[in-house]
C-alpha atoms as a PDB file:
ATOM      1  CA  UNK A   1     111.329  81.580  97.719  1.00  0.00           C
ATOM      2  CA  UNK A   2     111.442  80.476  94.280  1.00  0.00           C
ATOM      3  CA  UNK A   3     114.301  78.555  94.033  1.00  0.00           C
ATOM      4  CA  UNK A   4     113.025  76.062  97.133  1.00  0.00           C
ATOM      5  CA  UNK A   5     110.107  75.710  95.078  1.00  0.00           C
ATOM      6  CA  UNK A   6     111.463  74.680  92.410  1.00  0.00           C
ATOM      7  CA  UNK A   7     113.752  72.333  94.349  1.00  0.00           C
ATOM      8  CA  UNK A   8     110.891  70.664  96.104  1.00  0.00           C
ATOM      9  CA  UNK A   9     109.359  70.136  92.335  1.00  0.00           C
ATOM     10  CA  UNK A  10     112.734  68.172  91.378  1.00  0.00           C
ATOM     11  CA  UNK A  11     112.639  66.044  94.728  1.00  0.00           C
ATOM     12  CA  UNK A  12     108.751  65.034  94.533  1.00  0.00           C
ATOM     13  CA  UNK A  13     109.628  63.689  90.326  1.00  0.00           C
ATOM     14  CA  UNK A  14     112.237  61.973  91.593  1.00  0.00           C
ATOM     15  CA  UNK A  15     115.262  64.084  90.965  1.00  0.00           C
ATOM     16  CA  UNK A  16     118.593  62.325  91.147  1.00  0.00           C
ATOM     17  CA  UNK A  17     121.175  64.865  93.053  1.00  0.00           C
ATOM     18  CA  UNK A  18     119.308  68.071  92.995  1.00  0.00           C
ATOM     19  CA  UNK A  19     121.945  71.011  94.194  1.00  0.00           C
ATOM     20  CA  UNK A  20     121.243  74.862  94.499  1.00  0.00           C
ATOM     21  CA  UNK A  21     125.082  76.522  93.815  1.00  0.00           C
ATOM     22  CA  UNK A  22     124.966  80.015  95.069  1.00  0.00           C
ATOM     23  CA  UNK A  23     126.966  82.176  92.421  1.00  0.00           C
ATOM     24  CA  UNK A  24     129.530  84.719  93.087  1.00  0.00           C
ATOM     25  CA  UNK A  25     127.728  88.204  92.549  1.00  0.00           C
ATOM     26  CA  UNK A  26     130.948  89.026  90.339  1.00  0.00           C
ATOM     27  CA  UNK A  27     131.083  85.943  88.431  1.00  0.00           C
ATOM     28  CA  UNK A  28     127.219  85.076  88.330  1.00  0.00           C
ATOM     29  CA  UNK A  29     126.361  88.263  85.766  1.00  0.00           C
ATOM     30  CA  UNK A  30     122.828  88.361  85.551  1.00  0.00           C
ATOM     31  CA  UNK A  31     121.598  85.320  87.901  1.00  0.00           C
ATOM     32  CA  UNK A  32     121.957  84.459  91.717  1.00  0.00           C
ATOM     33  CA  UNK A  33     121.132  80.402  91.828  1.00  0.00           C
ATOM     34  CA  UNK A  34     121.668  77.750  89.446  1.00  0.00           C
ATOM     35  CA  UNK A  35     119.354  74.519  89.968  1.00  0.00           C
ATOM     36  CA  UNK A  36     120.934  71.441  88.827  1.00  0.00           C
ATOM     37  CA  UNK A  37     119.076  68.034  89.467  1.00  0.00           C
ATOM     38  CA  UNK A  38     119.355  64.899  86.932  1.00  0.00           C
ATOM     39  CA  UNK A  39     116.407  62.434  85.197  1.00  0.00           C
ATOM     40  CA  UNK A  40     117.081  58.969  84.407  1.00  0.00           C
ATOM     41  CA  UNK A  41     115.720  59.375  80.777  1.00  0.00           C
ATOM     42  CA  UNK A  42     113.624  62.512  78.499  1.00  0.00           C
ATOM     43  CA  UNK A  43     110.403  61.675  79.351  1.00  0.00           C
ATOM     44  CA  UNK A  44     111.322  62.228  83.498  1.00  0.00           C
ATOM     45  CA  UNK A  45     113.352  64.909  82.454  1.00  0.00           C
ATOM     46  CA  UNK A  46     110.748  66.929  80.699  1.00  0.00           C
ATOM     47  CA  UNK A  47     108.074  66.048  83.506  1.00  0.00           C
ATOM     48  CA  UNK A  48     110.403  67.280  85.555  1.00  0.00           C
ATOM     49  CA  UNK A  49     110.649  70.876  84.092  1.00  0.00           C
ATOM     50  CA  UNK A  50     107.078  70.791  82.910  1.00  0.00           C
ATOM     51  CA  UNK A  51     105.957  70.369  86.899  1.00  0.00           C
ATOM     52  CA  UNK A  52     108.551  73.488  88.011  1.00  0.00           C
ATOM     53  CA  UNK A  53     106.677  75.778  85.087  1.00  0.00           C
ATOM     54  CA  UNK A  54     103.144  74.796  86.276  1.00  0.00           C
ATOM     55  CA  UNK A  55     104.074  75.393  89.883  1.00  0.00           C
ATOM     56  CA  UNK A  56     105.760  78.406  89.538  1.00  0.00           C
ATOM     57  CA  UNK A  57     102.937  79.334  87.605  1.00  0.00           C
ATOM     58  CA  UNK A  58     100.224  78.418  90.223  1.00  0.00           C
ATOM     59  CA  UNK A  59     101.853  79.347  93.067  1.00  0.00           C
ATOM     60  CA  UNK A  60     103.527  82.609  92.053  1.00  0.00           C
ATOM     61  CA  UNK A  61     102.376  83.917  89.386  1.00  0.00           C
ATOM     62  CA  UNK A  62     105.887  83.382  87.721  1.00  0.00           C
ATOM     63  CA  UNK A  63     106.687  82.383  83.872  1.00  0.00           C
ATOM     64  CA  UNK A  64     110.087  81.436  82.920  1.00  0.00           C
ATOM     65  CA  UNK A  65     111.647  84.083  80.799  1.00  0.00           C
ATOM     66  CA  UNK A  66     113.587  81.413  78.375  1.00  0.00           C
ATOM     67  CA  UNK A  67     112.751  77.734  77.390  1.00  0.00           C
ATOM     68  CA  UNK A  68     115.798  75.703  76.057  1.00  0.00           C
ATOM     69  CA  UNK A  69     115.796  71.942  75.500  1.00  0.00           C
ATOM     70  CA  UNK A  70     112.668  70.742  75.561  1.00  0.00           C
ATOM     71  CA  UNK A  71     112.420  69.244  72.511  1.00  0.00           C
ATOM     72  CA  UNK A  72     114.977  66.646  72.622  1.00  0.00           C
ATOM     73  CA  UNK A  73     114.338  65.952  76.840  1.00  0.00           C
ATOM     74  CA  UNK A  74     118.675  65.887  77.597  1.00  0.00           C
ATOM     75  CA  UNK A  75     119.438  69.687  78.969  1.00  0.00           C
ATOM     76  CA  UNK A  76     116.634  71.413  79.688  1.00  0.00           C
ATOM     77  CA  UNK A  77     117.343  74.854  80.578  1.00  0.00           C
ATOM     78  CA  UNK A  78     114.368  76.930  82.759  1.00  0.00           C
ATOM     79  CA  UNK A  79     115.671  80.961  82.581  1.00  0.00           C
ATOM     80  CA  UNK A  80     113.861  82.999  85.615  1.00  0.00           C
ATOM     81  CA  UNK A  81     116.344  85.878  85.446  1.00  0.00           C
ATOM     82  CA  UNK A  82     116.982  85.109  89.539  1.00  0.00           C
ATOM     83  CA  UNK A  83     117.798  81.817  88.962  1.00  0.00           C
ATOM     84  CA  UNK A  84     118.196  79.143  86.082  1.00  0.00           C
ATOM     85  CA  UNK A  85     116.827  75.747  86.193  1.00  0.00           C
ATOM     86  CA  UNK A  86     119.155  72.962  84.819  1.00  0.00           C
ATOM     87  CA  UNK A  87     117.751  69.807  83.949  1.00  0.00           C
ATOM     88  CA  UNK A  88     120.232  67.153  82.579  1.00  0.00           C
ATOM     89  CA  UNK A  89     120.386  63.372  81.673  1.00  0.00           C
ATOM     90  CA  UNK A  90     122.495  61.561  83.516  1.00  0.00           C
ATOM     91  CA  UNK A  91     125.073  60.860  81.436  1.00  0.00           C
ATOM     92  CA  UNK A  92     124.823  65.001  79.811  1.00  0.00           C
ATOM     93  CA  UNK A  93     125.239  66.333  83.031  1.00  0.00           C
ATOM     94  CA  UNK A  94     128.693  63.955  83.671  1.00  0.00           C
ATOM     95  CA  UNK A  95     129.657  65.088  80.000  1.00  0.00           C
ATOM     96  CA  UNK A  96     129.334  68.919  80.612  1.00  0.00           C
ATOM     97  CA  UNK A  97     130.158  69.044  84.299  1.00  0.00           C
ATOM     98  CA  UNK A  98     128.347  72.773  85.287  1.00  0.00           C
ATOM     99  CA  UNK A  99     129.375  72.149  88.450  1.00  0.00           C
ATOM    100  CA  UNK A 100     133.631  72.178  87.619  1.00  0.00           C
ATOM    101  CA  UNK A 101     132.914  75.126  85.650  1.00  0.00           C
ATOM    102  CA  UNK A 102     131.331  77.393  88.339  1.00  0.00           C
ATOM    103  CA  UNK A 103     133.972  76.921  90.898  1.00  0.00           C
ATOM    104  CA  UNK A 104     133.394  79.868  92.447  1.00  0.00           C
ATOM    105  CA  UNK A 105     129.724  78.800  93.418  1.00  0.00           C
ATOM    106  CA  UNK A 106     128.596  76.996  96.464  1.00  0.00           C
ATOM    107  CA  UNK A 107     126.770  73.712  96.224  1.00  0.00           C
ATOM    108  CA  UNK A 108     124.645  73.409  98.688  1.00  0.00           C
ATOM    109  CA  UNK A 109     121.698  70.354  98.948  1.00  0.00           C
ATOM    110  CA  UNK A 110     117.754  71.777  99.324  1.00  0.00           C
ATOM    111  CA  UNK A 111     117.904  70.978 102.974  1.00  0.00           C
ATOM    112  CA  UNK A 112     120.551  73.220 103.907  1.00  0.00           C
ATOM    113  CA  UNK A 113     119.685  76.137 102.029  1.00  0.00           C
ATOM    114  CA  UNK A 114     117.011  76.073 103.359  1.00  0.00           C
ATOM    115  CA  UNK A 115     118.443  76.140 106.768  1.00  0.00           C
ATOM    116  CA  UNK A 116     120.478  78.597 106.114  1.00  0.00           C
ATOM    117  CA  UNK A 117     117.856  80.708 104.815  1.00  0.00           C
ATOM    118  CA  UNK A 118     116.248  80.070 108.054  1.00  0.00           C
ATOM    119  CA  UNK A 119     118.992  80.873 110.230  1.00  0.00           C
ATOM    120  CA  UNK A 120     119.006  84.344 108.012  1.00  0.00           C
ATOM    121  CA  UNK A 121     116.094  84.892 109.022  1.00  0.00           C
ATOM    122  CA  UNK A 122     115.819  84.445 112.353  1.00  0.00           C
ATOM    123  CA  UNK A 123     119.231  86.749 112.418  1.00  0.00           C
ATOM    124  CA  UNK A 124     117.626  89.451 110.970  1.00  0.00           C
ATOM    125  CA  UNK A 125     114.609  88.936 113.229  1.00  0.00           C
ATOM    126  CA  UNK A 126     116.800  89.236 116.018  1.00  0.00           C
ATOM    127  CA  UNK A 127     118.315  92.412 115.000  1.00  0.00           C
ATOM    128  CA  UNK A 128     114.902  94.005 114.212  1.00  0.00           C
ATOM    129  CA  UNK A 129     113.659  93.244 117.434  1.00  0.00           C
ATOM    130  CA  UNK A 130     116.448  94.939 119.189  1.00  0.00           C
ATOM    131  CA  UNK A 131     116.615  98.209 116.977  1.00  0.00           C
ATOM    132  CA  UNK A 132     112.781  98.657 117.885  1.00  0.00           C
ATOM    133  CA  UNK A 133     113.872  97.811 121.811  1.00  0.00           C
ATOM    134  CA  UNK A 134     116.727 100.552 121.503  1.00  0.00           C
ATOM    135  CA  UNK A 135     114.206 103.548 120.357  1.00  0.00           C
ATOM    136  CA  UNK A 136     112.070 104.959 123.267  1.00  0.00           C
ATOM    137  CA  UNK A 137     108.076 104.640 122.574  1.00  0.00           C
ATOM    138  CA  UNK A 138     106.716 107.352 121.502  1.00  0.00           C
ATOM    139  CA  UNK A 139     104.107 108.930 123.821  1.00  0.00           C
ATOM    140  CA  UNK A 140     100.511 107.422 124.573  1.00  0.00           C
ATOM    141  CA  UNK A 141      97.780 109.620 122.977  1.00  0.00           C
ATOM    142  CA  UNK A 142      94.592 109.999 124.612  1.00  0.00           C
ATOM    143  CA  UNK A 143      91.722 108.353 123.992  1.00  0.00           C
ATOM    144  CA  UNK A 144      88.876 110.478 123.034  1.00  0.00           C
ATOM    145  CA  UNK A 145      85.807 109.890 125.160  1.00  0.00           C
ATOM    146  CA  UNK A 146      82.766 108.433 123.829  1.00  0.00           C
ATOM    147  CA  UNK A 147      80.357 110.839 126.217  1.00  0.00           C
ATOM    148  CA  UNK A 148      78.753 113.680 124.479  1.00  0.00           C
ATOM    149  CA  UNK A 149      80.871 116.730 125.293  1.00  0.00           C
ATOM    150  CA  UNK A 150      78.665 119.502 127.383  1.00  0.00           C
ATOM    151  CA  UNK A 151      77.842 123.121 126.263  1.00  0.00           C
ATOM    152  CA  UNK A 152      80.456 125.137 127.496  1.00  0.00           C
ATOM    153  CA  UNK A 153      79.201 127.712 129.890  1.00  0.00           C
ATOM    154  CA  UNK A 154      78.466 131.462 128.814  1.00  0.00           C
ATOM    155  CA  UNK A 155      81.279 133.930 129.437  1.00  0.00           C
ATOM    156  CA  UNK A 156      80.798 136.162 132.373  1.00  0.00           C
ATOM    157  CA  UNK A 157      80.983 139.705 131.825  1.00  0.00           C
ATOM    158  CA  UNK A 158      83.947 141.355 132.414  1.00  0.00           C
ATOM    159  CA  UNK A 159      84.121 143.405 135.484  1.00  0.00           C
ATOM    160  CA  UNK A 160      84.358 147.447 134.745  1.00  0.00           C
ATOM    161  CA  UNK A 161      87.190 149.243 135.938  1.00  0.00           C
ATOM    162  CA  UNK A 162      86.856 150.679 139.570  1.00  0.00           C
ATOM    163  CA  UNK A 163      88.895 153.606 138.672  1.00  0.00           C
ATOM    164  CA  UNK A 164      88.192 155.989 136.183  1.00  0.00           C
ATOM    165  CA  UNK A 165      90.429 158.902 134.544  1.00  0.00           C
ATOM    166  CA  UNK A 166      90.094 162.154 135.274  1.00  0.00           C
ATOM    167  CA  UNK A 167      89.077 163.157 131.860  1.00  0.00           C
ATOM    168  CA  UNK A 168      86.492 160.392 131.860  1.00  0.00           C
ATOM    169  CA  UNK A 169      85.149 161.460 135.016  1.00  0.00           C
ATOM    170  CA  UNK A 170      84.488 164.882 133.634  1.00  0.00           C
ATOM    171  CA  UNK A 171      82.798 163.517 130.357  1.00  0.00           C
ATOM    172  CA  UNK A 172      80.447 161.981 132.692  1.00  0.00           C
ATOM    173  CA  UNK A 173      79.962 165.005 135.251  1.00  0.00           C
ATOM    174  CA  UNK A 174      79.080 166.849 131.778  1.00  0.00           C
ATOM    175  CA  UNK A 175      76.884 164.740 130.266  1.00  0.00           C
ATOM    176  CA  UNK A 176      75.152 163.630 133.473  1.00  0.00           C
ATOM    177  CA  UNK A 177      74.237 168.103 133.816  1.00  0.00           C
ATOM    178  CA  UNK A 178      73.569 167.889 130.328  1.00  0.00           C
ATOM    179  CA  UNK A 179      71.072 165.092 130.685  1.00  0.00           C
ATOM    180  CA  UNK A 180      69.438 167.168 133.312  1.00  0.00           C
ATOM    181  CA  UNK A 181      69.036 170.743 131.485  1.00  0.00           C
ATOM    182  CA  UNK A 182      67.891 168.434 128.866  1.00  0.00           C
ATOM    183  CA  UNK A 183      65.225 167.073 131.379  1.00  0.00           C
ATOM    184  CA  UNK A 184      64.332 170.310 132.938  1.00  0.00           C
ATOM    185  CA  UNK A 185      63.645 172.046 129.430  1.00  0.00           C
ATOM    186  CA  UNK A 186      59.893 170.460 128.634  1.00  0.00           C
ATOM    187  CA  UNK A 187      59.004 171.437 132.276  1.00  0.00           C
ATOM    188  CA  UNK A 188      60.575 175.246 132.196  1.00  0.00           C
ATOM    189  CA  UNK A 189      58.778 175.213 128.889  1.00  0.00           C
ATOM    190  CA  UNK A 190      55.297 174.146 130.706  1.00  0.00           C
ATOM    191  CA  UNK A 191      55.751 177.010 133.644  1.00  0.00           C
ATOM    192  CA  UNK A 192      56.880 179.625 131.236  1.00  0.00           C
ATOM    193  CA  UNK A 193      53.532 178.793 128.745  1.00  0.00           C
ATOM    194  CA  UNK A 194      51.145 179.299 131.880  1.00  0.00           C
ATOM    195  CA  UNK A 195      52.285 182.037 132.936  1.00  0.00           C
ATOM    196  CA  UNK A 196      51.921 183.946 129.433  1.00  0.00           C
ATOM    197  CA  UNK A 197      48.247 183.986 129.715  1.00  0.00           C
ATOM    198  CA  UNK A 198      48.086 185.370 133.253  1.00  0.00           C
ATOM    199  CA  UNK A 199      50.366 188.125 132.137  1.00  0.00           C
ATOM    200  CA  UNK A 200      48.601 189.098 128.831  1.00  0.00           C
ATOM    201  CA  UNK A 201      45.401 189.151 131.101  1.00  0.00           C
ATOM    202  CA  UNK A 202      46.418 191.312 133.425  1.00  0.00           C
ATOM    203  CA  UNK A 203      48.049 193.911 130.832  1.00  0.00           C
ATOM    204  CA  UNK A 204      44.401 193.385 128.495  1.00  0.00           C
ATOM    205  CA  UNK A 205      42.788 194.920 132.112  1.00  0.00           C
ATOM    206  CA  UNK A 206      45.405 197.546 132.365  1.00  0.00           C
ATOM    207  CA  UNK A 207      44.813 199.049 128.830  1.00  0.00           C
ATOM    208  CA  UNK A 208      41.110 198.464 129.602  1.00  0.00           C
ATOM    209  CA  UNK A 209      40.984 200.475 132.902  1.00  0.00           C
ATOM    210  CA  UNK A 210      42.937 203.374 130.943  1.00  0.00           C
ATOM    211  CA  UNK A 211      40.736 203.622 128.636  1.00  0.00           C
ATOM    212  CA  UNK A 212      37.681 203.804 129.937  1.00  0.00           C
ATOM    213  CA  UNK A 213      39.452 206.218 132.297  1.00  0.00           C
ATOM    214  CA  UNK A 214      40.251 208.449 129.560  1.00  0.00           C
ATOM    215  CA  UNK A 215      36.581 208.639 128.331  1.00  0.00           C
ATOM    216  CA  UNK A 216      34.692 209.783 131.486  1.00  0.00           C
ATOM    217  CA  UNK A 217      34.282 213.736 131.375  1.00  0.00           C
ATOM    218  CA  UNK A 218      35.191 215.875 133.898  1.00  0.00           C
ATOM    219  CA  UNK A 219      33.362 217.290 136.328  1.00  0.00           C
ATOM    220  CA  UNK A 220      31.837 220.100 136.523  1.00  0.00           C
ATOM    221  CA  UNK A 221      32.337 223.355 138.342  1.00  0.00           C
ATOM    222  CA  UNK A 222      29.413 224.655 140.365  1.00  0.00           C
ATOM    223  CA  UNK A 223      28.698 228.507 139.633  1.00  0.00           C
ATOM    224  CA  UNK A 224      28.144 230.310 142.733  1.00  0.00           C
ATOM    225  CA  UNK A 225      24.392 231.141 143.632  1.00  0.00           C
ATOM    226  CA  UNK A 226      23.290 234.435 142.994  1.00  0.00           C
ATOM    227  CA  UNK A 227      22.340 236.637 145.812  1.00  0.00           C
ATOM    228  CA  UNK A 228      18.919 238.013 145.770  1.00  0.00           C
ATOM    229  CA  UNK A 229      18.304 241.956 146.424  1.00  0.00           C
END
């Protein structure tokens, strides 16, 4: 968290009573923290607020939205919106007395915010850990297998009925009969043409014998012998 950071910076310069006062949300307005710590003289003071702006800066990524005071080195005023950084003189910060005019706000020394920001923590750890003990675990998928998956087998054919309909079984009484007329025909044909020739044959003979029947001359009648005187 910021504000520890910045606390940390005040204790490594040398910061005389560094306190973090937690503001009321009503009475804070537009800031949760203020950062109070003391320097013995401007030039410690401004090191002071100089090494929270490079750290911040470093470590964070953060830049201070306002710079106040550090000119003259007696209240320096750091504004990061979350939390303001006050750095007074010794004598200033007796004179203006930030502390009597927050009374709302809770002092509290870097050491134990921080453990209660620890204790926080862990709290919300805690609860956490039993929400995600309360809800059942969701089922186990399967793991794929890594094998090559095998051609799936043809389908067999599917069995024909046993029983047929009536009107199906007479379909296939008729075309089976018509199948075999069909068959027959080229044979019937085959008889029927060899047995034209013989016919015309014999009825060629017929006319023939008629004919030549018809053109033989009769015979003729013997005259009876004459008797002799």
């Amino acid at each position: 968290m910021y504000v520890q950071a910045a606390a940390a910076v005040c204790e490594d310069k040398k910061g005389i009573d560094t306190r973090i006062l937690e503001l009321d949300p009503i009475d804070s307005g537009l800031s949760d923290f203020f950062l109070v710590t003391s320097a013995s003289n401007d030039r410690q003071a401004i090191a002071i607020a100089d090494e929270i702006e490079d750290r911040l800066k470093k470590d964070f990524g953060v830049f201070p939205n306002s710079v106040e005071g550090r000119r003259q080195g007696q209240w320096i005023l750091l504004d990061y919106v979350d939390f303001v950084v006050h750095v007074f003189l010794a004598d200033r910060r007796a004179f203006y007395d930030i502390e009597r005019l927050r009374k709302s706000a809770r002092p509290l020394t870097p050491a134990e915010f921080d453990a209660e920001l620890k204790a926080e923590l862990a709290a919300k750890t805690l609860a956490a850990r039993k929400k995600a003990a309360a809800k059942p675990e969701p089922p186990a998928k399967a793991v794929p297998s890594l094998k090559p998956k095998k051609k799936a087998k043809k389908a067999a054919a599917k069995p024909r009925p046993a029983t047929k309909t009536k009107k199906a079984a007479k379909k296939s009484a008729v075309g089976l009969a018509a199948g075999k007329s069909r068959a027959s025909r080229p044979a019937a044909k085959k008889a029927a043409a060899k047995k034209k020739p013989a016919a015309k044959k014999a009825a060629i003979r017929k006319s023939l014998a008629k004919k030549s029947a018809a053109k033989k001359p009769a015979p003729r009648k013997s005259s009876p012998k004459k008797k002799k005187r």
